[in-house]
PDB file of N, CA and C in Angstrom:
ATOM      1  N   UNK A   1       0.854  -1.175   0.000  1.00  0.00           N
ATOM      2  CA  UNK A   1       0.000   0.000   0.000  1.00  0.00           C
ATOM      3  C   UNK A   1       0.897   1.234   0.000  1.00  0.00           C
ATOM      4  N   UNK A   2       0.725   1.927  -0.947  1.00  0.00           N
ATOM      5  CA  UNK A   2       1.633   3.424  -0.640  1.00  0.00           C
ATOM      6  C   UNK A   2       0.432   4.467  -0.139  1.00  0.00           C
ATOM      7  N   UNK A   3       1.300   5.208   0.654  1.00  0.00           N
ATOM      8  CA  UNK A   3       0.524   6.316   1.170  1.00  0.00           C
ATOM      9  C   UNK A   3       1.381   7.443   0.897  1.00  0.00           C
ATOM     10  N   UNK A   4       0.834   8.317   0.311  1.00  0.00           N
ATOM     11  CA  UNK A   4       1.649   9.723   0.063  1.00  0.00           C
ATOM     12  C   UNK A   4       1.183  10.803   0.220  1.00  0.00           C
ATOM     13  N   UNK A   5       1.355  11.866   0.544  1.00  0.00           N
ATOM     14  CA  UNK A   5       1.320  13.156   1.348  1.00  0.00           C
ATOM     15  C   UNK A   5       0.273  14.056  -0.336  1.00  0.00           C
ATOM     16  N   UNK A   6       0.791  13.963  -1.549  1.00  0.00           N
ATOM     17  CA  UNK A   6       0.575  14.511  -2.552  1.00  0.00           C
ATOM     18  C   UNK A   6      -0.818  13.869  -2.700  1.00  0.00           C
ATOM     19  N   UNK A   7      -1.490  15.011  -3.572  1.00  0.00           N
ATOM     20  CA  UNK A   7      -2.753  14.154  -4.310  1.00  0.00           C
ATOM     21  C   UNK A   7      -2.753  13.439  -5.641  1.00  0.00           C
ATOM     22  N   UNK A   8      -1.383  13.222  -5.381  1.00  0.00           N
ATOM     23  CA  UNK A   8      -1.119  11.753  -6.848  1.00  0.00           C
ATOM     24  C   UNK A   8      -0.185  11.438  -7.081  1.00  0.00           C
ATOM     25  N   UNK A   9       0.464  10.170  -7.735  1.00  0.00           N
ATOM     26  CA  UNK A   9       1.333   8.847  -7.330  1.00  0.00           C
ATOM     27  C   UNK A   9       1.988   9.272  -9.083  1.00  0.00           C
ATOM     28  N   UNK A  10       3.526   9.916  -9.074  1.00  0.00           N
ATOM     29  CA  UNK A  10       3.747  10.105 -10.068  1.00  0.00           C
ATOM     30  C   UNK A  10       3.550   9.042 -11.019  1.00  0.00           C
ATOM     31  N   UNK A  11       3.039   9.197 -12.834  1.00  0.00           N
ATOM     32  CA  UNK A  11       3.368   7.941 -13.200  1.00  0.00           C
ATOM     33  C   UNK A  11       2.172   7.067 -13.308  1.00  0.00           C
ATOM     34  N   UNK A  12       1.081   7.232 -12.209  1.00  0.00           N
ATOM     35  CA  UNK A  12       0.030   6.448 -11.918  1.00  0.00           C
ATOM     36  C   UNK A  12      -1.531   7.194 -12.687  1.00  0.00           C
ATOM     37  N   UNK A  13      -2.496   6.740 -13.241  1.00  0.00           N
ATOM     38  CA  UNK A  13      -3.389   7.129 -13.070  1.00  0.00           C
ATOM     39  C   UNK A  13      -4.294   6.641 -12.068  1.00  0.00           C
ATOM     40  N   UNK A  14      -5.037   7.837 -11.283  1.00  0.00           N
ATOM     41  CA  UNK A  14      -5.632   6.995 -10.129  1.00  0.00           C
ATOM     42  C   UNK A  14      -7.014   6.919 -10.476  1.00  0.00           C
ATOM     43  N   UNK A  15      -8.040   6.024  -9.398  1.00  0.00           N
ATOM     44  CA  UNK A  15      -9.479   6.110  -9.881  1.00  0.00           C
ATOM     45  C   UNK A  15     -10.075   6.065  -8.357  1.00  0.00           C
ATOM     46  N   UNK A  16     -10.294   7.606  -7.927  1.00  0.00           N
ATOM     47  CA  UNK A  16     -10.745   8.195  -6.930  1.00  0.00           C
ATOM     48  C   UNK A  16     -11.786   6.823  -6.168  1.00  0.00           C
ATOM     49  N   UNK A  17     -11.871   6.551  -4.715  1.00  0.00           N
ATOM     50  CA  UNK A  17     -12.919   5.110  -4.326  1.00  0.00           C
ATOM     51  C   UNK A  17     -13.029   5.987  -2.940  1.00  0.00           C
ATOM     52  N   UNK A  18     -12.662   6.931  -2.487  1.00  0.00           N
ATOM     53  CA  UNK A  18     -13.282   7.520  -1.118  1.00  0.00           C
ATOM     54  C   UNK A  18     -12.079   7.875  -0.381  1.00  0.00           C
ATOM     55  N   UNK A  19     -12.869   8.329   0.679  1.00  0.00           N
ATOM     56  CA  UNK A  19     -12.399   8.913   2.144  1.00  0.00           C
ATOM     57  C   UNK A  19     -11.963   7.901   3.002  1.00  0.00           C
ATOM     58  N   UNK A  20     -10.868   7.687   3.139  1.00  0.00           N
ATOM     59  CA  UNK A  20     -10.781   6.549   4.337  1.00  0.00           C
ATOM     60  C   UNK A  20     -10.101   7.212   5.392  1.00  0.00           C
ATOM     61  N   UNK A  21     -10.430   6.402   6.954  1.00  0.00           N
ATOM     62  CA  UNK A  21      -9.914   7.530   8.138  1.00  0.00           C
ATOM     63  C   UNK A  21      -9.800   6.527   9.080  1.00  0.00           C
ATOM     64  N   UNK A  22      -8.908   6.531  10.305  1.00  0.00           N
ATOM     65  CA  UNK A  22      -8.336   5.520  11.126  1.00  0.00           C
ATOM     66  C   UNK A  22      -8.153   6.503  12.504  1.00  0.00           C
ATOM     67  N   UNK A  23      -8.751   6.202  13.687  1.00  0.00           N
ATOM     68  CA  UNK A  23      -8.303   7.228  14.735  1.00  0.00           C
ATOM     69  C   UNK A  23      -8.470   5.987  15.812  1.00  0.00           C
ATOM     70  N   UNK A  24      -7.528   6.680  17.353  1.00  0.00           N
ATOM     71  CA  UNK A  24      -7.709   6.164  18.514  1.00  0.00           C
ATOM     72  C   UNK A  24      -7.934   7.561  19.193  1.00  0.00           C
ATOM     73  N   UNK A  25      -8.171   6.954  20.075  1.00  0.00           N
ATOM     74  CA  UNK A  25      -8.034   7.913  21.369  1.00  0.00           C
ATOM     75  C   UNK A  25      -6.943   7.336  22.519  1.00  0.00           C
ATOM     76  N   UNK A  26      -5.619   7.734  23.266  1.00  0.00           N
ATOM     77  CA  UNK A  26      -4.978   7.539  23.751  1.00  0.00           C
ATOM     78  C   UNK A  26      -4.860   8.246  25.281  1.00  0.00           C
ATOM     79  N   UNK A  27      -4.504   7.596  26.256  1.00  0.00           N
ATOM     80  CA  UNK A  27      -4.320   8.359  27.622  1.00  0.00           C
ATOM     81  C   UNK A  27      -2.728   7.469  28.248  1.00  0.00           C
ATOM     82  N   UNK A  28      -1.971   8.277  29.173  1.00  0.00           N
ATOM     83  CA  UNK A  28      -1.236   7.517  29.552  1.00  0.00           C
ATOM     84  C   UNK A  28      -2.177   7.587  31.017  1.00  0.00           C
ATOM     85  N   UNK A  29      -1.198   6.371  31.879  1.00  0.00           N
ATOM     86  CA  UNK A  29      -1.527   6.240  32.990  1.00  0.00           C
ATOM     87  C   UNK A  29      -1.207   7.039  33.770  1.00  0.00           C
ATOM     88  N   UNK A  30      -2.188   6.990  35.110  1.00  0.00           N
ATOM     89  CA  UNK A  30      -1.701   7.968  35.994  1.00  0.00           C
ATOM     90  C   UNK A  30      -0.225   8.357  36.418  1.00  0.00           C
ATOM     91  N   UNK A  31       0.414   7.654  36.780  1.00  0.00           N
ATOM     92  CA  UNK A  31       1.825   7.223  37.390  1.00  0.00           C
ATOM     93  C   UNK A  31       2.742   8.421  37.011  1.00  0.00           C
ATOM     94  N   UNK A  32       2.574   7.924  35.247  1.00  0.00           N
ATOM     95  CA  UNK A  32       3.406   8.731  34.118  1.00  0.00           C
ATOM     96  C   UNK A  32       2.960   9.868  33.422  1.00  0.00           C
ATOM     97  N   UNK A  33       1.851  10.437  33.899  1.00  0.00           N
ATOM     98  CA  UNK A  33       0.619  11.701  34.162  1.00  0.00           C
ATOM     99  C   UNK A  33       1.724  12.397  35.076  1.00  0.00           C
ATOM    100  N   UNK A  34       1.629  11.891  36.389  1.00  0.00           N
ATOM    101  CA  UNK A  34       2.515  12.877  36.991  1.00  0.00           C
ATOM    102  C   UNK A  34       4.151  13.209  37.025  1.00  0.00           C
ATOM    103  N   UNK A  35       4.675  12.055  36.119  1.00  0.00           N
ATOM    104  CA  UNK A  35       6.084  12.018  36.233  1.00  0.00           C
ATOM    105  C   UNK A  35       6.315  13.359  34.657  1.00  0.00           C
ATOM    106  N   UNK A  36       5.603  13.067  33.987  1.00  0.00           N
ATOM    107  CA  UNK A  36       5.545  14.196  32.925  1.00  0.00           C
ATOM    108  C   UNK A  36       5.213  15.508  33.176  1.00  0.00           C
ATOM    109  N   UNK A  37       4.390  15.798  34.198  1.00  0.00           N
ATOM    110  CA  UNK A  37       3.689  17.136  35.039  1.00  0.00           C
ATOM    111  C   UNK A  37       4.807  17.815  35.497  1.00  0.00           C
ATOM    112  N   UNK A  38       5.906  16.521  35.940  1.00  0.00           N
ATOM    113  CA  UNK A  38       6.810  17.072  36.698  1.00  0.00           C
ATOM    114  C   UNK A  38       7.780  17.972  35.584  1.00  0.00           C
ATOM    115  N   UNK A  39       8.127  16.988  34.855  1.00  0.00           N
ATOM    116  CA  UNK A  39       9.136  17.272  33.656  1.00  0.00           C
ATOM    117  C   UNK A  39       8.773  18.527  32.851  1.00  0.00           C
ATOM    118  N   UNK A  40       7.607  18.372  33.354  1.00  0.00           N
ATOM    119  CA  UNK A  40       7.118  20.310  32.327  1.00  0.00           C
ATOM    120  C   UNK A  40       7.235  21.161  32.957  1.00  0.00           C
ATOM    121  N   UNK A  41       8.231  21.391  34.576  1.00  0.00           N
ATOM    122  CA  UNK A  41       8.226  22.330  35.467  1.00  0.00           C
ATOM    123  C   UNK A  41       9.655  22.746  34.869  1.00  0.00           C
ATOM    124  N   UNK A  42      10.376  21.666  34.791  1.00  0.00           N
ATOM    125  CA  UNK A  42      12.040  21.882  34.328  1.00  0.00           C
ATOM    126  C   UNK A  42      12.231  22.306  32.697  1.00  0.00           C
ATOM    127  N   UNK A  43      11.062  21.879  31.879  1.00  0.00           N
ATOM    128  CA  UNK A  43      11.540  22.054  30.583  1.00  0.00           C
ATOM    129  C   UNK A  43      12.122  20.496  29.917  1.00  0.00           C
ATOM    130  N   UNK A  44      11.947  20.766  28.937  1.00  0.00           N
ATOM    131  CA  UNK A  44      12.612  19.498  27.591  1.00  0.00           C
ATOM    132  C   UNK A  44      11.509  18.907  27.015  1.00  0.00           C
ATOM    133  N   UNK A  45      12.068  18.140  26.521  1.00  0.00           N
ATOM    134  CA  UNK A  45      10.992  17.080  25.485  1.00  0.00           C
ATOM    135  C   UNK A  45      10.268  16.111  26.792  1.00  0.00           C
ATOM    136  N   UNK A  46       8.840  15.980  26.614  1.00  0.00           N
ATOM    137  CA  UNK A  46       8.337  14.858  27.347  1.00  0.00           C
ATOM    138  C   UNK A  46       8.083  13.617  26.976  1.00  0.00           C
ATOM    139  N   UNK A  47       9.435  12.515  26.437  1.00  0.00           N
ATOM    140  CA  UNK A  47       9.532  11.611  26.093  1.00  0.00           C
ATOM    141  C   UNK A  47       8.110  10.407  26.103  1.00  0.00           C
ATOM    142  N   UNK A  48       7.331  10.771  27.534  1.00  0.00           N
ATOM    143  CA  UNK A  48       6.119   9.938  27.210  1.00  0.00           C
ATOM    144  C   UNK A  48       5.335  10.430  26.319  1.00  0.00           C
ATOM    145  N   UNK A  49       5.101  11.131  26.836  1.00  0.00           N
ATOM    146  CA  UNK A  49       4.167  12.117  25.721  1.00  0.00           C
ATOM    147  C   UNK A  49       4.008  11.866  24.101  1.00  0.00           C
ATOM    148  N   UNK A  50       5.833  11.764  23.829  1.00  0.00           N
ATOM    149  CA  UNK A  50       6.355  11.668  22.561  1.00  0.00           C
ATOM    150  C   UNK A  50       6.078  10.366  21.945  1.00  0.00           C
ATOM    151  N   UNK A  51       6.209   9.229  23.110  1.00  0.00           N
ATOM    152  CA  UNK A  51       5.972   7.953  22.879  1.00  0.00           C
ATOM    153  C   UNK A  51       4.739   7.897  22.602  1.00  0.00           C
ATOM    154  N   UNK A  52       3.544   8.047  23.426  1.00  0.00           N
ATOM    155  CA  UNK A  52       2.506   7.787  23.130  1.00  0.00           C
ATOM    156  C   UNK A  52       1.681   8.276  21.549  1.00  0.00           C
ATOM    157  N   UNK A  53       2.176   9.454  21.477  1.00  0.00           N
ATOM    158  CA  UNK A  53       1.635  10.386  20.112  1.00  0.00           C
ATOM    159  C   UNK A  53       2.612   9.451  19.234  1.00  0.00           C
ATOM    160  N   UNK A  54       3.495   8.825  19.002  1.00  0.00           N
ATOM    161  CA  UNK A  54       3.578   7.990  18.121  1.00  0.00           C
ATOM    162  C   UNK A  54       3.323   7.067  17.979  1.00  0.00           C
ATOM    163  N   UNK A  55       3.002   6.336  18.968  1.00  0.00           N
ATOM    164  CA  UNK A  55       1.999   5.251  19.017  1.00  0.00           C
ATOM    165  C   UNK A  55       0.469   5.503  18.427  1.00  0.00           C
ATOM    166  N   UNK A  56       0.031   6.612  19.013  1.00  0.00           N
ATOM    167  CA  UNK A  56      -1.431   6.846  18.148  1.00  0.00           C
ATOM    168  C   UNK A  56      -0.979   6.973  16.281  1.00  0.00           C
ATOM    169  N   UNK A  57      -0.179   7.314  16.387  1.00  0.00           N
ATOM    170  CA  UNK A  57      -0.275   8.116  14.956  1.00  0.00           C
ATOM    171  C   UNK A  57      -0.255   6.324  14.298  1.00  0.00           C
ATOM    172  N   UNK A  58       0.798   5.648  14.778  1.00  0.00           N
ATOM    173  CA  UNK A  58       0.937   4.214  14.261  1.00  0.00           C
ATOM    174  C   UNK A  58      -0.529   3.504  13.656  1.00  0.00           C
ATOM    175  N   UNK A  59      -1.061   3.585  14.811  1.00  0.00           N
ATOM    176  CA  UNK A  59      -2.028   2.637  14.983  1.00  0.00           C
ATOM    177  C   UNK A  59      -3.762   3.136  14.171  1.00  0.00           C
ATOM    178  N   UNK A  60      -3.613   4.734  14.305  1.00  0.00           N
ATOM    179  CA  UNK A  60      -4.466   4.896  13.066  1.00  0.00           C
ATOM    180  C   UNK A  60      -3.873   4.910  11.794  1.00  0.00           C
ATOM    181  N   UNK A  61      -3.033   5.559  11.305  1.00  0.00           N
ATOM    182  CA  UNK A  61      -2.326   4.650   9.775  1.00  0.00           C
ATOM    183  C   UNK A  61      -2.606   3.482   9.504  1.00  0.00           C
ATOM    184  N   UNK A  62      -2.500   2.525  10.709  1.00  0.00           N
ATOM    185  CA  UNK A  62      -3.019   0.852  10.366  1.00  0.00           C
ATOM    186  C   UNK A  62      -4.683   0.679   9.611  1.00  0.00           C
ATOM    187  N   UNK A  63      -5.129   1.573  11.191  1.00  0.00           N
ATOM    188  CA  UNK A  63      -6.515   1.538  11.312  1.00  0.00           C
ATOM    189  C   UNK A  63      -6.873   2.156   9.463  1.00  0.00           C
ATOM    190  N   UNK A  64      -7.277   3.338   9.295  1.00  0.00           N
ATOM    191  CA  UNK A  64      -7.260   3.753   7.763  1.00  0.00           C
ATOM    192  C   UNK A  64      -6.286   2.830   6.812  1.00  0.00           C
ATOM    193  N   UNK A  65      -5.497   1.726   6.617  1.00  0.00           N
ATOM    194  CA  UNK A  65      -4.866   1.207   5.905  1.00  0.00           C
ATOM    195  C   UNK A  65      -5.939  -0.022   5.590  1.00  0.00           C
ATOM    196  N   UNK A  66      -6.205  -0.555   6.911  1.00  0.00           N
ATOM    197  CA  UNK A  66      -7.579  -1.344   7.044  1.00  0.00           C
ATOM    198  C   UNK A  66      -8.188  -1.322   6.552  1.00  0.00           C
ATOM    199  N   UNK A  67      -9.246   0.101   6.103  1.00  0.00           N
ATOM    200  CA  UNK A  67     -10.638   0.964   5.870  1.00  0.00           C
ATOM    201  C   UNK A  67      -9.773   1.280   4.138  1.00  0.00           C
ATOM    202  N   UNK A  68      -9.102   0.889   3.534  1.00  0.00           N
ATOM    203  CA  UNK A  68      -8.612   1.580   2.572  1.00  0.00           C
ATOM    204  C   UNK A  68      -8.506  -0.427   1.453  1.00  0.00           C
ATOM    205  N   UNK A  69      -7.944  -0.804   2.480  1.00  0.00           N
ATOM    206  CA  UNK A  69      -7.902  -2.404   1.696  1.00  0.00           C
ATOM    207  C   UNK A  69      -9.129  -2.890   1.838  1.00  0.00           C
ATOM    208  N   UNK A  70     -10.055  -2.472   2.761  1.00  0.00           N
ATOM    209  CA  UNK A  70     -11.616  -3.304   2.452  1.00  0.00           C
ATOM    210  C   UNK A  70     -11.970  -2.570   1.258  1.00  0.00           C
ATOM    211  N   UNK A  71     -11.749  -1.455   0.390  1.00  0.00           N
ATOM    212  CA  UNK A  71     -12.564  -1.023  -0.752  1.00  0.00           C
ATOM    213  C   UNK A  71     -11.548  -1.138  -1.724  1.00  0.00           C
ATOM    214  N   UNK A  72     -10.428  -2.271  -1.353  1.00  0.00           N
ATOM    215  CA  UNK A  72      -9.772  -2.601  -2.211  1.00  0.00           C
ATOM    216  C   UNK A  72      -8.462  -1.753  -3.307  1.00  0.00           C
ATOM    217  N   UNK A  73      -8.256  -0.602  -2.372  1.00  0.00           N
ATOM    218  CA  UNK A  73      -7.129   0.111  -3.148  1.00  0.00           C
ATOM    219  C   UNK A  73      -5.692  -0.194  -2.649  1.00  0.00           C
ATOM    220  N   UNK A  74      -5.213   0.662  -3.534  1.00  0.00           N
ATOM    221  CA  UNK A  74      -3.802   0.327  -3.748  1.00  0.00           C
ATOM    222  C   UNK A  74      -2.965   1.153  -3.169  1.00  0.00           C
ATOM    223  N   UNK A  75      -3.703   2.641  -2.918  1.00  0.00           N
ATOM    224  CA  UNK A  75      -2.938   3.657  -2.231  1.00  0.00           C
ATOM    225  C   UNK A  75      -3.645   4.687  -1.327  1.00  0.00           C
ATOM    226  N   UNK A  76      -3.183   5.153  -0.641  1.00  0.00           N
ATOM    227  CA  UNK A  76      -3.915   6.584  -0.381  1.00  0.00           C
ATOM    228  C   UNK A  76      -3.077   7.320  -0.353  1.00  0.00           C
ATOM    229  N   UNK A  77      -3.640   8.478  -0.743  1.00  0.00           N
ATOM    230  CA  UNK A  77      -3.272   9.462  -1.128  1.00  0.00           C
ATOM    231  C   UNK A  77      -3.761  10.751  -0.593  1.00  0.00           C
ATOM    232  N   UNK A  78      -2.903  11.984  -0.330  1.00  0.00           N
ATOM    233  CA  UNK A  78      -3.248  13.091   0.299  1.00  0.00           C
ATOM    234  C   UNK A  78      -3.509  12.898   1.606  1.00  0.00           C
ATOM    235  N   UNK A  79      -2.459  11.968   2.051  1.00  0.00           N
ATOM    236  CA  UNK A  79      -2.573  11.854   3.475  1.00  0.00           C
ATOM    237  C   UNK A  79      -2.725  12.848   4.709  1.00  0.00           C
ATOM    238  N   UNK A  80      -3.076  12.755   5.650  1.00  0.00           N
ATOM    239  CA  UNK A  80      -2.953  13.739   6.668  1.00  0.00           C
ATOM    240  C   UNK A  80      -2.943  13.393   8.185  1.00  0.00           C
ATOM    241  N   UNK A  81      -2.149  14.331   8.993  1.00  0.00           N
ATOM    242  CA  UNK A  81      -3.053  13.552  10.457  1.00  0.00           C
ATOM    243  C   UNK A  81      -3.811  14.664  11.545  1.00  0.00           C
ATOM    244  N   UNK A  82      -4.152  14.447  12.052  1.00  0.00           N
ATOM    245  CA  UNK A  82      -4.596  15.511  13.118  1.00  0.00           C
ATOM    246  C   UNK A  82      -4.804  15.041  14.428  1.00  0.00           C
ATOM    247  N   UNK A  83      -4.481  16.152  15.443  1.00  0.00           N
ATOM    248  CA  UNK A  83      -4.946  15.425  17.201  1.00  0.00           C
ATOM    249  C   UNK A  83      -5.161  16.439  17.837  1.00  0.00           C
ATOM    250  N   UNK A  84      -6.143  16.045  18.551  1.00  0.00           N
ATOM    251  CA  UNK A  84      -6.592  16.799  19.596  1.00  0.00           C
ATOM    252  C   UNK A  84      -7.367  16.256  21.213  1.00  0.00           C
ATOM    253  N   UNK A  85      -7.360  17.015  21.808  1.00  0.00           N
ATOM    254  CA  UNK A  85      -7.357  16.897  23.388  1.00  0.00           C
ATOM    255  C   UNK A  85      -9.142  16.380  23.372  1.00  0.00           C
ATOM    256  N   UNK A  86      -8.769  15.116  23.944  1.00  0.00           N
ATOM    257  CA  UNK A  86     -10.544  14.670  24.025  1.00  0.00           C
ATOM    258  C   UNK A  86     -10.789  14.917  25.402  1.00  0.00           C
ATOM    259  N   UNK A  87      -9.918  14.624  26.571  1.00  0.00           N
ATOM    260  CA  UNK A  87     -10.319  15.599  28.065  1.00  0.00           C
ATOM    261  C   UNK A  87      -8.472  15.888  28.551  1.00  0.00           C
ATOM    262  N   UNK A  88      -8.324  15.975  29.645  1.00  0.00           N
ATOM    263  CA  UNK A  88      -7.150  16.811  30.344  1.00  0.00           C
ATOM    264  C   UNK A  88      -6.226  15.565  29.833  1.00  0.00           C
ATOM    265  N   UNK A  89      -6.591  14.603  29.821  1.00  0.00           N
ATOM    266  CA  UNK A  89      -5.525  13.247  29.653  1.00  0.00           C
ATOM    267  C   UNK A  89      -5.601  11.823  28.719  1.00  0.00           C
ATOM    268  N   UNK A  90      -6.283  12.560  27.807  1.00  0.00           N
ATOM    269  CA  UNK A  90      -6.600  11.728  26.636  1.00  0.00           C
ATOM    270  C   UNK A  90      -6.390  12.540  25.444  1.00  0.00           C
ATOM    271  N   UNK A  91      -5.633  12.164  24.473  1.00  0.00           N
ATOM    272  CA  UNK A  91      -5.631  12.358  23.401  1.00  0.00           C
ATOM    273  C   UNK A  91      -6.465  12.092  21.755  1.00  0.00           C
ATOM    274  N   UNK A  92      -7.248  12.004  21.126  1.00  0.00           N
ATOM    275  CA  UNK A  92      -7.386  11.507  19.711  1.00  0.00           C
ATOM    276  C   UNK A  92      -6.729  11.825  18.562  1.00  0.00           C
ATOM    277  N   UNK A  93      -6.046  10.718  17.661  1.00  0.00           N
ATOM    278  CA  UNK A  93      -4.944  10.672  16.345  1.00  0.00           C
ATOM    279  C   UNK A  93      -6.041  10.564  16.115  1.00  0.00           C
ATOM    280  N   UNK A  94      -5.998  11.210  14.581  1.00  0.00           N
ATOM    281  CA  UNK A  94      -7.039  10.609  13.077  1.00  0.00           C
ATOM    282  C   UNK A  94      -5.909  10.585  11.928  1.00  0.00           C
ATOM    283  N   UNK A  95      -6.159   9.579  10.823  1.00  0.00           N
ATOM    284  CA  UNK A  95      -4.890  10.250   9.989  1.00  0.00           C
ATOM    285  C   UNK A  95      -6.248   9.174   8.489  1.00  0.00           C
ATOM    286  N   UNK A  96      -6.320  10.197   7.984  1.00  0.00           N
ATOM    287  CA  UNK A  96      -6.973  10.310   6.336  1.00  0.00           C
ATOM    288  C   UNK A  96      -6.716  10.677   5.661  1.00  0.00           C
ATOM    289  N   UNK A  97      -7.117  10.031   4.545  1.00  0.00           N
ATOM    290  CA  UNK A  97      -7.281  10.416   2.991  1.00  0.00           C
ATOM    291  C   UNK A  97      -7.882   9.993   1.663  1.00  0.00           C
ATOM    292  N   UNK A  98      -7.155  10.303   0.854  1.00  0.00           N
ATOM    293  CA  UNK A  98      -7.931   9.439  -0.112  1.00  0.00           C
ATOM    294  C   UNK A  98      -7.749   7.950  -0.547  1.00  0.00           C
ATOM    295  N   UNK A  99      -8.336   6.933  -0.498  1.00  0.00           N
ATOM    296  CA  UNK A  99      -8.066   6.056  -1.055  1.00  0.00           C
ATOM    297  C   UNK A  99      -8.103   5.468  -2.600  1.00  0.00           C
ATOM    298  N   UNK A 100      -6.977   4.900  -3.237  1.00  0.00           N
ATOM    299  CA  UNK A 100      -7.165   5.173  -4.672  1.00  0.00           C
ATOM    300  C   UNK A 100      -6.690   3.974  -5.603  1.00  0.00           C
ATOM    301  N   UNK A 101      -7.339   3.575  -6.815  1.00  0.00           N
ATOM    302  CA  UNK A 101      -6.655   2.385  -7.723  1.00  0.00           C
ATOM    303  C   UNK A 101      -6.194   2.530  -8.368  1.00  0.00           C
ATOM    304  N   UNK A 102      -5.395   1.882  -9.078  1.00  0.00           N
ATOM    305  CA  UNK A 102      -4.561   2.059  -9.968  1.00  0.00           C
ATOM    306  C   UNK A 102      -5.234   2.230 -11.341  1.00  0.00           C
ATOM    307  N   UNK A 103      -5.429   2.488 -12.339  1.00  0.00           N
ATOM    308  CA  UNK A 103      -6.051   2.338 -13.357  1.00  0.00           C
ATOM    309  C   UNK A 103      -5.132   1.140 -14.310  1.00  0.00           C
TER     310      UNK A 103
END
């Protein structure tokens, strides 16, 4: 499956089949809630934080890769992702686009 950022696969003609979209919602645990709380008093990167948001991002790419091979394409295309705060300690990844065949 290729996924590419552009709205088309040099070389390829595509044949537009939809919107496909893959999201979680993510929280860390308490424990590491406060060990990160802490780490934002001193400054730097908050390595959990970092971990987890790549873990979401992973796992909806899968998720939409899923939603993209049930309608049987070959690529998507015009990828994207987005996240936002679902309460103080949960996160939601979405990452969509188009899904597309080869002609």
């Amino acid at each position: 499956m290729f996924l590419v950022s552009t709205n088309y696969i040099a070389g390829k003609e595509l044949e537009m089949l939809g919107l496909v979209k893959g999201s979680t919602v993510r929280a860390k645990h308490l424990g590491r809630d406060i060990a990160q709380s802490l780490k934002s008093l001193v400054g730097g990167e908050l390595k959990g934080y970092t971990e987890m948001m790549n873990e979401a991002r992973d796992l909806a790419t899968v998720r939409m890769v899923e939603e993209a091979n049930k309608l049987g394409a070959d690529a998507i295309v015009n990828v994207r992702y987005e996240s936002g705060s679902i309460m103080q300690t949960a996160s939601e990844v979405i990452a969509y686009g188009t899904a597309v065949k080869f002609k």
